[in-house]
N, C-alpha and C. Protein backbone atom coordinates (compact mmCIF):
# COMPACT_ATOMS: atom_id res chain seq x y z
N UNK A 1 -7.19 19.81 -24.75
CA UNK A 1 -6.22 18.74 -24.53
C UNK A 1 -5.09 19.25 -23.64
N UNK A 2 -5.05 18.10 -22.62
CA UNK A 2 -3.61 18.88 -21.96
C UNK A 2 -3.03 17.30 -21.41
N UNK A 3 -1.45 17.74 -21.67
CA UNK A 3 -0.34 16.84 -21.49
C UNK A 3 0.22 16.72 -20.03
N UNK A 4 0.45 15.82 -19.07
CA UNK A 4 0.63 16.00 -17.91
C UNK A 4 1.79 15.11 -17.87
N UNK A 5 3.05 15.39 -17.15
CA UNK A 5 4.39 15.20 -16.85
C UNK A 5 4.85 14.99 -15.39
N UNK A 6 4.60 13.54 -14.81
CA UNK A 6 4.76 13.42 -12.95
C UNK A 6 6.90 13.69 -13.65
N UNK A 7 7.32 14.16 -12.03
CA UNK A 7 8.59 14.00 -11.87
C UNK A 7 8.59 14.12 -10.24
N UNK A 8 9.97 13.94 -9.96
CA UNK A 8 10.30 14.17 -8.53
C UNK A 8 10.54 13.15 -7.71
N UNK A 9 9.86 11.88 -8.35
CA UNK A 9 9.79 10.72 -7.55
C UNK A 9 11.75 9.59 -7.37
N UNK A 10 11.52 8.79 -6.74
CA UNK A 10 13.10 7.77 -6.42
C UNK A 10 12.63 7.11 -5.54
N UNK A 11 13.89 6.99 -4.75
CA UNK A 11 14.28 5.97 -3.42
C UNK A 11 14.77 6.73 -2.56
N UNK A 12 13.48 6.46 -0.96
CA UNK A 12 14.06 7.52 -0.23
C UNK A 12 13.94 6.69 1.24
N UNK A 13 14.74 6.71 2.08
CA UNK A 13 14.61 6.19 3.03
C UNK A 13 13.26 6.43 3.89
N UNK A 14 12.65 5.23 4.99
CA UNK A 14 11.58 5.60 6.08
C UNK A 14 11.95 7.40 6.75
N UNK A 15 10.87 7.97 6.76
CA UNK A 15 10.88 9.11 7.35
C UNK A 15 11.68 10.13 6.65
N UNK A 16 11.95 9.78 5.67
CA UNK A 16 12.22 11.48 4.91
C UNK A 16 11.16 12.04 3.68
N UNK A 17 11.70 12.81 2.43
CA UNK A 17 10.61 13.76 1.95
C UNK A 17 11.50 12.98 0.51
N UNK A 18 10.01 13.59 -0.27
CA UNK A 18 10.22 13.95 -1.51
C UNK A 18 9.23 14.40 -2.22
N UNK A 19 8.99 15.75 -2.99
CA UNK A 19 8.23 16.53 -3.62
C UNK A 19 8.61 16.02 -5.58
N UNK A 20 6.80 15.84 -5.22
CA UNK A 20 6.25 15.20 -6.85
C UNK A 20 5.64 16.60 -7.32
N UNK A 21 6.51 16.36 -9.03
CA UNK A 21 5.45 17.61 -9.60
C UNK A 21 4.74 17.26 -10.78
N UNK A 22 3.56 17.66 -11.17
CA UNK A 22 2.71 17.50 -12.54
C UNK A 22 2.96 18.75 -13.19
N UNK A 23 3.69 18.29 -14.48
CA UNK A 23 3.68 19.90 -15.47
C UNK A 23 2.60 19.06 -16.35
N UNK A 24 2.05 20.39 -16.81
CA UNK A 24 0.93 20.28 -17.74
C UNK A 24 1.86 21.17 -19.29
N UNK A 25 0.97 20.69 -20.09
CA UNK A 25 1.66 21.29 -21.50
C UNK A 25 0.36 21.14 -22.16
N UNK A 26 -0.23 22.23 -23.21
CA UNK A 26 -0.86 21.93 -24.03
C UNK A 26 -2.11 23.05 -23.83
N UNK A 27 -2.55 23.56 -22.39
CA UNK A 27 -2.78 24.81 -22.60
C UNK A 27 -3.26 24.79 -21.11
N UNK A 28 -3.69 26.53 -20.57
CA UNK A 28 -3.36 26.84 -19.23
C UNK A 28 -4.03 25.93 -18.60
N UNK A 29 -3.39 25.53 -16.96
CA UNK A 29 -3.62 24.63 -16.31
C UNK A 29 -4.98 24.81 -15.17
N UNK A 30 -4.99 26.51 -14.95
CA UNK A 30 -5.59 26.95 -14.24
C UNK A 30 -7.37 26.65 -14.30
N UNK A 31 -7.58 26.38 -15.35
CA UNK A 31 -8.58 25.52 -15.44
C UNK A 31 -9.39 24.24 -15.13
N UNK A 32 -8.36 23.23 -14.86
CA UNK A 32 -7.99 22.34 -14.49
C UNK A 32 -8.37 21.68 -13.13
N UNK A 33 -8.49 21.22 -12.01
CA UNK A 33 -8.70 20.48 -10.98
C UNK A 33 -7.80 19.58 -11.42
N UNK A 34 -6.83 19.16 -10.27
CA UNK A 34 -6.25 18.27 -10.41
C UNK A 34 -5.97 17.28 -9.00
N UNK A 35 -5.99 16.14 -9.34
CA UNK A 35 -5.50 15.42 -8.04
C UNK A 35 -4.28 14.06 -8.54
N UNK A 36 -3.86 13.84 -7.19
CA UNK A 36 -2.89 12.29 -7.38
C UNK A 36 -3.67 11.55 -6.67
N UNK A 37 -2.88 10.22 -7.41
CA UNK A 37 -3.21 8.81 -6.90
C UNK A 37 -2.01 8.34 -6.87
N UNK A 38 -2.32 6.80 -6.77
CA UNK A 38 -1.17 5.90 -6.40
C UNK A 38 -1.72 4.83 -6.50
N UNK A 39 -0.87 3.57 -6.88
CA UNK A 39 -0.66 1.96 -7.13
C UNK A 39 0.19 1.55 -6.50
N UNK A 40 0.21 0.80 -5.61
CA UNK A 40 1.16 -0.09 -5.05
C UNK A 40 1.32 -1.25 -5.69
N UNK A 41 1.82 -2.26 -6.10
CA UNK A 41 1.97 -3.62 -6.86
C UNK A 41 1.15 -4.61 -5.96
N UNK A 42 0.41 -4.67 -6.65
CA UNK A 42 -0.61 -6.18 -6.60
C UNK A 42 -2.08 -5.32 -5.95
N UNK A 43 -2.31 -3.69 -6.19
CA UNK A 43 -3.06 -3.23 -5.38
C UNK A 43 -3.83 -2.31 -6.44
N UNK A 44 -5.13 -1.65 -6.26
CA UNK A 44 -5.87 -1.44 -7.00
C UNK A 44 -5.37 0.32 -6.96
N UNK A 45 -5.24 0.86 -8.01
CA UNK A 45 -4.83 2.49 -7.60
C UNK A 45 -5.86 3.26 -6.21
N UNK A 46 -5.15 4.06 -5.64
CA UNK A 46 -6.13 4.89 -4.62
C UNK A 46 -6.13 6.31 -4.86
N UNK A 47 -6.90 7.14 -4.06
CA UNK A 47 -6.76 8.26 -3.90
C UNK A 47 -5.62 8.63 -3.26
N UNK A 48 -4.88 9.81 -3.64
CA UNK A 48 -4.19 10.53 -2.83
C UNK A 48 -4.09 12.00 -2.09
N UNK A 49 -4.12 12.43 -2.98
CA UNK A 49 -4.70 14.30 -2.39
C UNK A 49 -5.31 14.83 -3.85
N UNK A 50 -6.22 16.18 -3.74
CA UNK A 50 -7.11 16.58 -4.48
C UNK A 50 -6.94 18.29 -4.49
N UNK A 51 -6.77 19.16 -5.66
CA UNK A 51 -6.58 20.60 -5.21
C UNK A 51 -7.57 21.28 -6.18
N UNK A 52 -8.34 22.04 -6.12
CA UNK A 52 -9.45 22.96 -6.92
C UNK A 52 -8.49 23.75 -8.24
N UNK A 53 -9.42 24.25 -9.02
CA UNK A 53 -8.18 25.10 -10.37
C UNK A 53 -7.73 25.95 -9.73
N UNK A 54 -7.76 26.33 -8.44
CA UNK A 54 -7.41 27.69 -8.13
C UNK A 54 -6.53 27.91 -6.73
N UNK A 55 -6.49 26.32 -6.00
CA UNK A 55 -5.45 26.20 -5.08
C UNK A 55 -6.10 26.38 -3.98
N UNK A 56 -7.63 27.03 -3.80
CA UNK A 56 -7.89 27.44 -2.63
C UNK A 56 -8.81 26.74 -1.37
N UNK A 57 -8.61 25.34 -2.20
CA UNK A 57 -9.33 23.95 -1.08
C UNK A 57 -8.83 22.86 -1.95
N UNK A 58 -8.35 21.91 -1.19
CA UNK A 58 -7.72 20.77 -0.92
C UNK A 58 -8.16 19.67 -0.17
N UNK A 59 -8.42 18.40 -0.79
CA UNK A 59 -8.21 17.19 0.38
C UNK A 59 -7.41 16.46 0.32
N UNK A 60 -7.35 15.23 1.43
CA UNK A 60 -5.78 14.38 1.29
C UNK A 60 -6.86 12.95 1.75
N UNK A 61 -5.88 11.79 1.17
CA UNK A 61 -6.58 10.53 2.10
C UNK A 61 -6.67 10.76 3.14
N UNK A 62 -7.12 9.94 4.20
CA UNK A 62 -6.64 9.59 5.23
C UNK A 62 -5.38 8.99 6.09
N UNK A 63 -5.01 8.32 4.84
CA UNK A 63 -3.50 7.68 5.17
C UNK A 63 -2.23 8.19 4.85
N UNK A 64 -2.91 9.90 4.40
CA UNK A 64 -1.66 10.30 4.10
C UNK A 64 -1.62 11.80 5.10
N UNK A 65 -2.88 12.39 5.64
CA UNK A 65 -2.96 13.57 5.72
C UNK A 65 -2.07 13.45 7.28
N UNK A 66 -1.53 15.03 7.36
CA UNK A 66 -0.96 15.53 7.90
C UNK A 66 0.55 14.95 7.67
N UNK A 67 1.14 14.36 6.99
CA UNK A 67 2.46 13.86 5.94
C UNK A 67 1.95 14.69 4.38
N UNK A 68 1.09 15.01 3.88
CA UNK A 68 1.50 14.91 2.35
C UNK A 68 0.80 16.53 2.38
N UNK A 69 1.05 17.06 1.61
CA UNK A 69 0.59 18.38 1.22
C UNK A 69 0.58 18.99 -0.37
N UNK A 70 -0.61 19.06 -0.64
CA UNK A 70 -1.06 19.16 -2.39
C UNK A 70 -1.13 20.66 -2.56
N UNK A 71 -0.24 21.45 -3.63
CA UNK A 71 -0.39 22.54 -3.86
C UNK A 71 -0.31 22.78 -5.42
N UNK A 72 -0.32 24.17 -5.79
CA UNK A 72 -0.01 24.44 -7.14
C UNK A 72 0.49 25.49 -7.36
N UNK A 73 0.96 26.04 -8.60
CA UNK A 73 1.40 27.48 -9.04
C UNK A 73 1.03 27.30 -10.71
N UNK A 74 -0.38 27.99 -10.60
CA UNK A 74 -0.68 27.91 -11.95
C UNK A 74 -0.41 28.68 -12.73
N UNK A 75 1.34 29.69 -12.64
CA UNK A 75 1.89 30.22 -13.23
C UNK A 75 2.74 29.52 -14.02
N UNK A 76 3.63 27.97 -13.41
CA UNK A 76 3.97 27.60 -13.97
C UNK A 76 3.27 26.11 -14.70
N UNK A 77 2.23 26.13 -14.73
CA UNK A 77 1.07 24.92 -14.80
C UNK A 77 2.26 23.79 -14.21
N UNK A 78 2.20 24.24 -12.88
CA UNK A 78 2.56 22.65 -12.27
C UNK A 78 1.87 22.58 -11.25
N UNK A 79 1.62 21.08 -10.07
CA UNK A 79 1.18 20.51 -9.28
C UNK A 79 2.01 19.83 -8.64
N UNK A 80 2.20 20.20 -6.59
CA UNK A 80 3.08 19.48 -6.30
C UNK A 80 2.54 18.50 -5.64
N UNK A 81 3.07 17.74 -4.85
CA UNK A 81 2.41 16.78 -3.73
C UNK A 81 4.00 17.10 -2.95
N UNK A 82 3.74 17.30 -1.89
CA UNK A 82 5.34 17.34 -0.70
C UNK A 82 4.55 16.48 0.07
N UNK A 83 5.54 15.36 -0.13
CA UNK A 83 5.48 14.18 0.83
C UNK A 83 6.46 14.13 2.11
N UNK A 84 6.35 13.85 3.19
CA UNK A 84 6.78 14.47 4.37
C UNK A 84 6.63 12.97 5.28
N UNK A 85 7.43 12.56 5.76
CA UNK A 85 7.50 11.54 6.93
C UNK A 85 7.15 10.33 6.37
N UNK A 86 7.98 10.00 5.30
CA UNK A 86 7.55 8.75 4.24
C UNK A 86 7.50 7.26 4.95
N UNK A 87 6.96 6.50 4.57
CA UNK A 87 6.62 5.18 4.98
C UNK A 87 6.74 4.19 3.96
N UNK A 88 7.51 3.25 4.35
CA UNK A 88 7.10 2.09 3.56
C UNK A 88 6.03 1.60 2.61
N UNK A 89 5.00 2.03 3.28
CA UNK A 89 3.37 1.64 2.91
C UNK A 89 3.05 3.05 1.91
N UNK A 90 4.05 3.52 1.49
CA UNK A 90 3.75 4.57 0.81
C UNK A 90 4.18 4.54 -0.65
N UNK A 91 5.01 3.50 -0.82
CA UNK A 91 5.68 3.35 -2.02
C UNK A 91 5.04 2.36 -3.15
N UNK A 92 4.71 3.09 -4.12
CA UNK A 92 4.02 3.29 -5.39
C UNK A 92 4.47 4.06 -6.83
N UNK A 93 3.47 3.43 -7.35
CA UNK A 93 3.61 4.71 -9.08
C UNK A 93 2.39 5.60 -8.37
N UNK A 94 3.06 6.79 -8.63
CA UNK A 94 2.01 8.10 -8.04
C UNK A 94 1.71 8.63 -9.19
N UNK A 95 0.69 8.81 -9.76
CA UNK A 95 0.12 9.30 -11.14
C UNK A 95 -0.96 10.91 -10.83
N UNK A 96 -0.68 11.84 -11.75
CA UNK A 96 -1.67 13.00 -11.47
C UNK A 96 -2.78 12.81 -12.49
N UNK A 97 -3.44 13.61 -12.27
CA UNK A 97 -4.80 13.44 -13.18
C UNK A 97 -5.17 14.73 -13.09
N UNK A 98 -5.67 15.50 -14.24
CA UNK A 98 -6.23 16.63 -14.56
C UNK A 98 -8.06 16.61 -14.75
N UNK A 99 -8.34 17.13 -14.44
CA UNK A 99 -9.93 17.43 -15.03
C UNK A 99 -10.38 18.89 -15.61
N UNK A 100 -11.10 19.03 -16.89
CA UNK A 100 -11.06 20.66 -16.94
C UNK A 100 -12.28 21.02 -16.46
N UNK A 101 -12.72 21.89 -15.77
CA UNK A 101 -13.87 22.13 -14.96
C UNK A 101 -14.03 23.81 -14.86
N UNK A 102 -15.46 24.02 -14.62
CA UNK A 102 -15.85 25.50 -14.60
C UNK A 102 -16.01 26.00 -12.94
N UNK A 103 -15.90 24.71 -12.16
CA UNK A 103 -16.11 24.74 -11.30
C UNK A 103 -14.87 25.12 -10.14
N UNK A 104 -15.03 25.15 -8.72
CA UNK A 104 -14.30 25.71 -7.27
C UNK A 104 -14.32 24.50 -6.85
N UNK A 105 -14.60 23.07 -7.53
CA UNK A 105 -13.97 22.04 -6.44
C UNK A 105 -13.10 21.14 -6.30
N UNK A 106 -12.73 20.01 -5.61
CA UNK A 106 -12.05 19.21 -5.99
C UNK A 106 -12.52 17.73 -6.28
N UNK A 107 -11.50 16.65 -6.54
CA UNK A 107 -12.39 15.43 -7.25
C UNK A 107 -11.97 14.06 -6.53
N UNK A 108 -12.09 13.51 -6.05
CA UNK A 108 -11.41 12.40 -5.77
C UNK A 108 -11.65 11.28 -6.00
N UNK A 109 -12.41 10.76 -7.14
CA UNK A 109 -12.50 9.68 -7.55
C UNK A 109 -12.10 9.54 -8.95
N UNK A 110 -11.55 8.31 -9.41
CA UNK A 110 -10.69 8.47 -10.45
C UNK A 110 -11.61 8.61 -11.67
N UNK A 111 -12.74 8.13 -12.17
CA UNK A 111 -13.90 8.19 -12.79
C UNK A 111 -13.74 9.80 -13.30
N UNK A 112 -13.45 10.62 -12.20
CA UNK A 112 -14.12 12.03 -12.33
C UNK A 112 -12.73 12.55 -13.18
N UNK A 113 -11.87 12.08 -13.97
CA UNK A 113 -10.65 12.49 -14.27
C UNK A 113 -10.63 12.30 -15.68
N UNK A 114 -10.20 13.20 -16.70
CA UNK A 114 -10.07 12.37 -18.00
C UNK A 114 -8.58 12.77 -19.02
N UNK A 115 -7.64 12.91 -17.59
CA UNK A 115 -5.83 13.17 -18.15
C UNK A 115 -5.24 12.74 -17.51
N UNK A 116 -4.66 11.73 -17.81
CA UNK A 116 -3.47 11.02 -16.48
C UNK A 116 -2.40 11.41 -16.92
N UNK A 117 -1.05 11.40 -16.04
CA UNK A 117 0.05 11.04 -16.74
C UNK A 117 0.56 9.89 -16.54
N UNK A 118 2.08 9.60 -16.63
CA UNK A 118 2.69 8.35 -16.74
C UNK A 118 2.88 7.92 -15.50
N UNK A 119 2.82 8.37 -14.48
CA UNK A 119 3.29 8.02 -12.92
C UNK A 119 4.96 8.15 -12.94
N UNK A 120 5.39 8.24 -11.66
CA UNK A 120 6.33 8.37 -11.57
C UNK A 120 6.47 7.50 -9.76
N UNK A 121 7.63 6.56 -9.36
CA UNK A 121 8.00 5.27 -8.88
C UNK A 121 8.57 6.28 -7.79
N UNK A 122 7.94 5.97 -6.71
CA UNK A 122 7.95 6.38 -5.43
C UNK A 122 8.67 4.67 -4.85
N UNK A 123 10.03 4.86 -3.53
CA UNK A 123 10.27 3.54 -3.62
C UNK A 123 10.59 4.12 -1.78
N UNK A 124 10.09 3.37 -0.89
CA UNK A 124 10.42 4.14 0.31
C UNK A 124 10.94 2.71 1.06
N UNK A 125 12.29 2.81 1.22
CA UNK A 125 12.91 1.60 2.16
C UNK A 125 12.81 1.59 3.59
N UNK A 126 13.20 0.93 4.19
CA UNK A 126 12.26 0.78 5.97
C UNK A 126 14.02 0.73 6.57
C-alpha cells in the first residue's frame, strides 16, 4: 500500500512555471512507476508524463513535451513534473498515479495504475 500526496499546483500566469510534486508515504517508492495525468472540466482525464522506478526513461504527451519535464528522487519518495511555458490549455486537476512493478518501464494508460492521489488545481490565466 502506498499513499500519494500531489502539491505544488495554483494560479500562474500564460508562459510561466510551476513544479508539481507526488510524495508517497507508506513504503519505498522506488518500486513504483509512476506517472501524471490531468482533467480539464467537462473533459475526460489524459495522459501526462510517465517515469520508470528508477528515473532512467521517461515519456511526455505530445501536448506537453518539450514544456513539461517528469523526474524523481527516490530518496525522498517524491515525483516532480516541472512545467515550463504554461498555457491556458493546460489548466487542470493534475493527479499522480503509482504502480508497483518489478519491471524498467513506464505506463501510460490509466488502467495500468492502481494509486492515485487527490490531484492538485493547476489554473493558468491567458
Amino acid at each position: 500500500q502506498v499513499q500519494l500526496v500531489e502539491s505544488g499546483g495554483g494560479l500562474v500566469q500564460a508562459g510561466g512555471s510551476l513544479r508539481l510534486s507526488c510524495a508517497a508515504s507508506g513504503r519505498s517508492f522506488s518500486t513504483f512507476a509512476v506517472g501524471w495525468f490531468r482533467q480539464a472540466p467537462g473533459k475526460e482525464r489524459e495522459f501526462v508524463a510517465a517515469i520508470t522506478r528508477s528515473g532512467g526513461s521517461a515519456a511526455n504527451a505530445d501536448s506537453v513535451k518539450g514544456r513539461f519535464t517528469i523526474s524523481r528522487d527516490n530518496a525522498k519518495n517524491t515525483v516532480y513534473l516541472q512545467m515550463n511555458s504554461l498555457k491556458p490549455e493546460d489548466t487542470a486537476v493534475y493527479y499522480c498515479a503509482a504502480r508497483n512493478t518489478l519491471s524498467y518501464t513506464y505506463y501510460t494508460q490509466e488502467n495500468e495504475y492502481n494509486y492515485w492521489g487527490q490531484g492538485t488545481q493547476v489554473t493558468v490565466s491567458s
